[in-house]
C-alpha atoms as a PDB file:
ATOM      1  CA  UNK A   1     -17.612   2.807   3.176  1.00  0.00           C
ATOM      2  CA  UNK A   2     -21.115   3.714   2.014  1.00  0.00           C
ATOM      3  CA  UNK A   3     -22.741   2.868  -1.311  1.00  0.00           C
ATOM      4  CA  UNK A   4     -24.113  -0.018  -3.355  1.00  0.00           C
ATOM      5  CA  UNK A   5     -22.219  -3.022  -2.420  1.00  0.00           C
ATOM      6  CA  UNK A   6     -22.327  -6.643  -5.168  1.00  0.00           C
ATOM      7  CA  UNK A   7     -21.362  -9.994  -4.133  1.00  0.00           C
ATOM      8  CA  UNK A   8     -20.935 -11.910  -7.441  1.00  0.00           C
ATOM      9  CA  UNK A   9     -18.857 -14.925  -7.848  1.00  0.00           C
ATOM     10  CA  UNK A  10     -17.398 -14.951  -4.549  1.00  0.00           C
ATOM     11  CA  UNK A  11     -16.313 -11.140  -5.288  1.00  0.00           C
ATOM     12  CA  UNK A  12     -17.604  -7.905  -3.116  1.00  0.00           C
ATOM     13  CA  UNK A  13     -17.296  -4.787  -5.298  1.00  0.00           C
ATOM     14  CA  UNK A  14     -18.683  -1.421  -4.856  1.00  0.00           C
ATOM     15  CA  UNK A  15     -21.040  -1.388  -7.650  1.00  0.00           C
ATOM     16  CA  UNK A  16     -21.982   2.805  -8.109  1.00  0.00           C
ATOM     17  CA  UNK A  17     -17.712   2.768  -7.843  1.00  0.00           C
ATOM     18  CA  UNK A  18     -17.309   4.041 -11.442  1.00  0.00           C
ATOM     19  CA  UNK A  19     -19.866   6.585 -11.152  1.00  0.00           C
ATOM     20  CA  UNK A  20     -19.201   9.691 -13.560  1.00  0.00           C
ATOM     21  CA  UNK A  21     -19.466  13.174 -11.454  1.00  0.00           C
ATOM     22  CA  UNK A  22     -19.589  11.937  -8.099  1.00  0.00           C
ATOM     23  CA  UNK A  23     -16.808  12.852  -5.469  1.00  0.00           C
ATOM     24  CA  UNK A  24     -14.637  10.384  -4.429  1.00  0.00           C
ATOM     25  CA  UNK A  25     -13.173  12.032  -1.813  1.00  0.00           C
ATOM     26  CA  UNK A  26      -9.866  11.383  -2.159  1.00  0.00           C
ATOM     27  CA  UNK A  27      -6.882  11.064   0.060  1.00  0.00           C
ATOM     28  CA  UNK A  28      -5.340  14.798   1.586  1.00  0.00           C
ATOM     29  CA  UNK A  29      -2.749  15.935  -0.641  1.00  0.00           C
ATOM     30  CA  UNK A  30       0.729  14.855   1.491  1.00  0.00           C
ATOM     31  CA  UNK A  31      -0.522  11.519   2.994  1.00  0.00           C
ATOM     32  CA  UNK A  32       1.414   8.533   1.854  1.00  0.00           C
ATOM     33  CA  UNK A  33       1.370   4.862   2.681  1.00  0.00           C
ATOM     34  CA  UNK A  34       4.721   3.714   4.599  1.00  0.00           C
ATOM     35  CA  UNK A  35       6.312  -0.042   5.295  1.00  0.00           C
ATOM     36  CA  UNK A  36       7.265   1.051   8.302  1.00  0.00           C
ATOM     37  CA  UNK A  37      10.149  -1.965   9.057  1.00  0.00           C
ATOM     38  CA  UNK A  38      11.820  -0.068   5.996  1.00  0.00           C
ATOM     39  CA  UNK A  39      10.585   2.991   5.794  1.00  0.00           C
ATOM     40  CA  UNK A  40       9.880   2.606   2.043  1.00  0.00           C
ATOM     41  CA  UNK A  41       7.202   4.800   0.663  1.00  0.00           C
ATOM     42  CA  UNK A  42       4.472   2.681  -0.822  1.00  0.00           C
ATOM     43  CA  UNK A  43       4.441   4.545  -4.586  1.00  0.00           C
ATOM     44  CA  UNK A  44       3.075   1.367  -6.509  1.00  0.00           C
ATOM     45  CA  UNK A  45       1.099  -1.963  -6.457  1.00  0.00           C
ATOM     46  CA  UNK A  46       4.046  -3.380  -7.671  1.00  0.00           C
ATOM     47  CA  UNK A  47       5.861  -2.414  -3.903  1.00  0.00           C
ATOM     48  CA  UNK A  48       2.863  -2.857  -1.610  1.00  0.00           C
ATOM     49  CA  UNK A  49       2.349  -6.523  -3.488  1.00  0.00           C
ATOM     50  CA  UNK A  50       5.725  -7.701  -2.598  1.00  0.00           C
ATOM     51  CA  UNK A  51       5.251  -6.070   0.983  1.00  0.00           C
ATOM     52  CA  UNK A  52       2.227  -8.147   1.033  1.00  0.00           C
ATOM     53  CA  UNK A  53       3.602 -10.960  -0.096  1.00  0.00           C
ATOM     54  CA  UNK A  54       6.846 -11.217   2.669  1.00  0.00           C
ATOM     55  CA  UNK A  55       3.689 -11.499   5.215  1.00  0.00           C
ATOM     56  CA  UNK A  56       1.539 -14.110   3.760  1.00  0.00           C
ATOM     57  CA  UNK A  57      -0.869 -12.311   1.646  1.00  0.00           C
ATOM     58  CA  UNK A  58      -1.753 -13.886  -2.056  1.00  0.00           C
ATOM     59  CA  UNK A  59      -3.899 -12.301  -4.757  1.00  0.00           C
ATOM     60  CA  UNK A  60      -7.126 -13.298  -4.772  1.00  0.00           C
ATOM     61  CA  UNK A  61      -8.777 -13.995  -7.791  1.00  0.00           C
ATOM     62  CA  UNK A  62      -9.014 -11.272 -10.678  1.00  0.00           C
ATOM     63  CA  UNK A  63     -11.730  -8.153 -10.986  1.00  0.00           C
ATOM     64  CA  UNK A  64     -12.099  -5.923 -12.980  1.00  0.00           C
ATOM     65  CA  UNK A  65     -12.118  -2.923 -11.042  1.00  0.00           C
ATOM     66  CA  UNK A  66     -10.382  -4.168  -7.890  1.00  0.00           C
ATOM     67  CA  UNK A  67      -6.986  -5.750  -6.441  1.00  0.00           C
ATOM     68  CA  UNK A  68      -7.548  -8.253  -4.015  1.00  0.00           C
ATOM     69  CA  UNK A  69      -5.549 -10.100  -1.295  1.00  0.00           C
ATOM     70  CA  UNK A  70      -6.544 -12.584   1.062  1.00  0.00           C
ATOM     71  CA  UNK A  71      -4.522 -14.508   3.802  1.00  0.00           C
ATOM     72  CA  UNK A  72      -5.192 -18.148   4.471  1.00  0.00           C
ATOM     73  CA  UNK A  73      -4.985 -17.855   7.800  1.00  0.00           C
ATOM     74  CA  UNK A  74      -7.437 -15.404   8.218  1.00  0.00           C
ATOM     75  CA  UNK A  75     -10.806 -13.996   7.038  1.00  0.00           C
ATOM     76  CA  UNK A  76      -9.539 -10.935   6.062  1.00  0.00           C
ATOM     77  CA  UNK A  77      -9.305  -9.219   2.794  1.00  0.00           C
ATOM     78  CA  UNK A  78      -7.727  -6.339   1.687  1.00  0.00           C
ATOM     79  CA  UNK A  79      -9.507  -4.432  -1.635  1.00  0.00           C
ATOM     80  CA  UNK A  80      -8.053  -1.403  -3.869  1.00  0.00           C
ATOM     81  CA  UNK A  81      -8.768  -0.672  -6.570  1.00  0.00           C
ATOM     82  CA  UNK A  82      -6.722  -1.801  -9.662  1.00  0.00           C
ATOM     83  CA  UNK A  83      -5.336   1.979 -10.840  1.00  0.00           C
ATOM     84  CA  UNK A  84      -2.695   3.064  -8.229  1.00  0.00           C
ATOM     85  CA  UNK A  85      -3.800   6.719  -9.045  1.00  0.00           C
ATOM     86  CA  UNK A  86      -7.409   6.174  -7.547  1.00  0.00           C
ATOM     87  CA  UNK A  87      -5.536   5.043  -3.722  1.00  0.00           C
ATOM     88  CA  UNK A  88      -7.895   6.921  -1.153  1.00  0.00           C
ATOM     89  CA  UNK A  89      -7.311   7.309   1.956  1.00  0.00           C
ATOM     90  CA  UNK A  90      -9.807   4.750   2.978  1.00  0.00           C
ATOM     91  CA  UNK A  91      -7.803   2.089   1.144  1.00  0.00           C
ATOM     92  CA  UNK A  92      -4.717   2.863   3.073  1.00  0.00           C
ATOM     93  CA  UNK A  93      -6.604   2.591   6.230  1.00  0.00           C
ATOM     94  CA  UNK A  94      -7.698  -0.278   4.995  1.00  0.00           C
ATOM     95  CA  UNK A  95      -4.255  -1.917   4.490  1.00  0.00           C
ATOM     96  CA  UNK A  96      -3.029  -0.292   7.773  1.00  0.00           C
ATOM     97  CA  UNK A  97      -5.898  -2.279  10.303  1.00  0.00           C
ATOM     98  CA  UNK A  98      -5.391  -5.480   8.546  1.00  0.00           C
ATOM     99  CA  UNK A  99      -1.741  -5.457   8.805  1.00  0.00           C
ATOM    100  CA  UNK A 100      -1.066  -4.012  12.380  1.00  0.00           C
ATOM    101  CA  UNK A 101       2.664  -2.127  13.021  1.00  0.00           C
ATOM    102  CA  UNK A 102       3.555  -2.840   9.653  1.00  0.00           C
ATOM    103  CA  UNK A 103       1.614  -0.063   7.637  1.00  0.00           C
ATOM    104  CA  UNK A 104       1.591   3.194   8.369  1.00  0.00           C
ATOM    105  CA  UNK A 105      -0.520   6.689   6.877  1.00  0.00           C
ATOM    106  CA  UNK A 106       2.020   9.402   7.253  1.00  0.00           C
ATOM    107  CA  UNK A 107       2.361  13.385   5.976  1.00  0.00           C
ATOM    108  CA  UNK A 108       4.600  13.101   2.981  1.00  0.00           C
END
């Protein structure tokens, strides 16, 4: 993920992220995140929290722009960002690598 990238206060957020007129470059049209032990659709932070959750992920402490979730017993960190409507693709991928056979990108 290219671009301007601030630590601050034990935080790393993409600082040109809000930047009027650029392209995100969103996800495809028809790609969807998927729990795949249930097959539930990932629609909401509100779903892929408590998915999170059953596998020892917390929230890690509050920004602005971003949600973030950390397990203890590891050094990763998983980062979206706090609207639901702004989910890329990368962000899936993102929650996909860091939770092997759990997450899947699928065509809708």
């Amino acid at each position: 993920m290219t671009g301007v990238w601030v630590f601050e206060d034990g935080i790393v957020r993409r600082a040109d992220s809000e930047a009027p007129g650029r392209s995100s470059g969103g996800a495809p049209p028809g790609k969807a995140l998927v729990h795949v032990p249930s097959g539930e659709v990932v629609t909401s932070y509100e779903i892929l929290e408590r998915r999170l959750r059953e596998l020892g992920w917390e929230r890690y402490l509050n920004d602005p722009c971003l949600l973030q979730f950390h397990q203890r017993s590891t050094v990763h960190l998983i980062s979206v960002p706090r609207d639901f409507a702004r989910l890329k693709l990368v962000h899936m991928y993102d929650v996909v690598v860091k939770t092997r056979n759990v997450f899947e990108v699928r065509d809708a």
